[in-house]
C-alpha atoms as a PDB file:
ATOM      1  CA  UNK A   1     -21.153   8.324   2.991  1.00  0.00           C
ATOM      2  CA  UNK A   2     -18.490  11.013   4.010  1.00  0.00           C
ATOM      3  CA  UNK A   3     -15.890  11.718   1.175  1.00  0.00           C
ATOM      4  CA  UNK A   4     -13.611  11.709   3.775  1.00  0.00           C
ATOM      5  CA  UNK A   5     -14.460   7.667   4.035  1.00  0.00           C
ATOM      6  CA  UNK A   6     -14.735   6.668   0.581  1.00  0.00           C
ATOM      7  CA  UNK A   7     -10.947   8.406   0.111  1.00  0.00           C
ATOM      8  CA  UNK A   8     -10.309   6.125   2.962  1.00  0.00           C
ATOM      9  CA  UNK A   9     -11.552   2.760   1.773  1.00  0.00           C
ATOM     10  CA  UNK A  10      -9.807   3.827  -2.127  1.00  0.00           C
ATOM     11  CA  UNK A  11      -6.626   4.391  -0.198  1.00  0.00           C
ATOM     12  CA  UNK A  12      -7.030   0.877   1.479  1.00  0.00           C
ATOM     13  CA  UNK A  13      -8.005  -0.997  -1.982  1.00  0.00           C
ATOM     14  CA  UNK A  14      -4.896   0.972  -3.885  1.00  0.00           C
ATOM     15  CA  UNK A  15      -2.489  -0.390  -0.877  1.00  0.00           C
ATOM     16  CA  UNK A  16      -3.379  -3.480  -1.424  1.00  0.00           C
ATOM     17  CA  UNK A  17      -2.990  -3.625  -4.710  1.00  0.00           C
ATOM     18  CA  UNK A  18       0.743  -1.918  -4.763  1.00  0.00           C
ATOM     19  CA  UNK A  19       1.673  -4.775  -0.996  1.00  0.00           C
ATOM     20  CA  UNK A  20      -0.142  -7.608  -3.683  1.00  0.00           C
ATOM     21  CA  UNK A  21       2.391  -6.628  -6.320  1.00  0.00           C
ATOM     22  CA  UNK A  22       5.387  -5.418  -4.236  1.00  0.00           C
ATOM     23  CA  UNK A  23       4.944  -8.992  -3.176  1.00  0.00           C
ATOM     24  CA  UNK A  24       5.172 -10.463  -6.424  1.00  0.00           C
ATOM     25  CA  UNK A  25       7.979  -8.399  -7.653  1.00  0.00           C
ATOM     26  CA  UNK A  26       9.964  -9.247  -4.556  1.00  0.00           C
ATOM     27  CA  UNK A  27       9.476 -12.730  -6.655  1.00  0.00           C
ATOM     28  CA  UNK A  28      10.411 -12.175  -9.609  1.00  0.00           C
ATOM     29  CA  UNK A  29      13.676 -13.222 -11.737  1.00  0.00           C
ATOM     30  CA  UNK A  30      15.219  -9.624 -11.094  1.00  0.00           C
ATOM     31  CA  UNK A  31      14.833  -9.445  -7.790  1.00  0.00           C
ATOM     32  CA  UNK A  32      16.071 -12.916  -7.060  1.00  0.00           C
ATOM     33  CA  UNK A  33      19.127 -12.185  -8.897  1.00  0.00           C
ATOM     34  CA  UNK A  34      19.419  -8.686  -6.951  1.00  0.00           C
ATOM     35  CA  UNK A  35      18.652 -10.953  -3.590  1.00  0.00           C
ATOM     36  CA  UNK A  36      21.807 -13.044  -4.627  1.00  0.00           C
ATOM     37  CA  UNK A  37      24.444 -10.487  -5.207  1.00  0.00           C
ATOM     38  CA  UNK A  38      23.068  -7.969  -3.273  1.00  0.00           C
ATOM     39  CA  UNK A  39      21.098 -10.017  -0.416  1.00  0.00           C
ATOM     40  CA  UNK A  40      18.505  -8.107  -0.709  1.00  0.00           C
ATOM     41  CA  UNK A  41      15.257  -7.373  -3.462  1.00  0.00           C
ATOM     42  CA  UNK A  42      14.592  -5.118  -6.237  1.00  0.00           C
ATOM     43  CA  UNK A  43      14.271  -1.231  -5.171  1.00  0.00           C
ATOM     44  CA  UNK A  44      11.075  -1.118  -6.944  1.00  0.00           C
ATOM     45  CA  UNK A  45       9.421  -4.655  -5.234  1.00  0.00           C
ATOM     46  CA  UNK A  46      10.688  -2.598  -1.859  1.00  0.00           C
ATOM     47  CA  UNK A  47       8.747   0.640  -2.613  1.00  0.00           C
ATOM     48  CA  UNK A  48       5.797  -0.809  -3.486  1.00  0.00           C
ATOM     49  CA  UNK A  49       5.565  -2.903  -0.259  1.00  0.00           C
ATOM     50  CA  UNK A  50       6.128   0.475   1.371  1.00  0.00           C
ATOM     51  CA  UNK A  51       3.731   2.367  -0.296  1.00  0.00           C
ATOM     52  CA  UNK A  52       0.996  -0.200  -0.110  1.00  0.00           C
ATOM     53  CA  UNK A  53       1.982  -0.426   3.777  1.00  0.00           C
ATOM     54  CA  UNK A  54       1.460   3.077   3.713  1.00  0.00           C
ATOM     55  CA  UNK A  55      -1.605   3.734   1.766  1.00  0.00           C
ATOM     56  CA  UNK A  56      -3.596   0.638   3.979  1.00  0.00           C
ATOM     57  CA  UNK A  57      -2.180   2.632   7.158  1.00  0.00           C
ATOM     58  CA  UNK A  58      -3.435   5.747   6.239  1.00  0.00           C
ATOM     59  CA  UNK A  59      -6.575   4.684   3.965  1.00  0.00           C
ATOM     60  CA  UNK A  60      -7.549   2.880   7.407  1.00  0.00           C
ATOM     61  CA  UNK A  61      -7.242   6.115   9.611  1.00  0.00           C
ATOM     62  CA  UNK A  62      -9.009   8.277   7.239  1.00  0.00           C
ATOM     63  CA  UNK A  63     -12.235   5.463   6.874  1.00  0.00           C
ATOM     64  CA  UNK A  64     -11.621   4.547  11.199  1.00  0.00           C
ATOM     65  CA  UNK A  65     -11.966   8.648  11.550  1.00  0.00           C
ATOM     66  CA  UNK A  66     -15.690   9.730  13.226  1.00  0.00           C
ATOM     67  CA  UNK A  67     -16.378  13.333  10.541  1.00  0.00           C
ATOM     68  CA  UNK A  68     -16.822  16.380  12.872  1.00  0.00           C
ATOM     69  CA  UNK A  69     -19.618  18.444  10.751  1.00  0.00           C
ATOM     70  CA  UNK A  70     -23.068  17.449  10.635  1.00  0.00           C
ATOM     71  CA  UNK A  71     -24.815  14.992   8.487  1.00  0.00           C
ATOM     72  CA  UNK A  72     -23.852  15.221   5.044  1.00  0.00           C
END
């Protein structure tokens, strides 16, 4: 397997982990409280969403990605 892929599919598995708890963050006591005066969550549950987004976007390219050199 290309390292190219296997960056890909650890990018994939570390954006789900940071969506699984950006999710559960946006949950939490702190951000409810933040949702109420503020209307929306916690800066940090936001981030992580983002960067898990992020990291299953680009983890997916790198692993989707045909390598261009020969047989490794």
């Amino acid at each position: 397997m290309q390292p190219q892929r296997i960056l890909g599919i650890v990018l994939v598995i570390a954006g789900v982990v940071l969506l699984v708890m950006g999710i559960q963050a946006a949950d939490s006591i702190s951000s409810s409280f933040s949702k109420f005066f503020t209307g929306s969550p916690t800066d940090r549950a936001v981030w992580m969403t983002i960067g898990g987004i992020v990291c299953i976007v680009a983890g997916g390219g790198l692993s989707l990605i045909p390598s261009r050199g020969g047989k490794i």
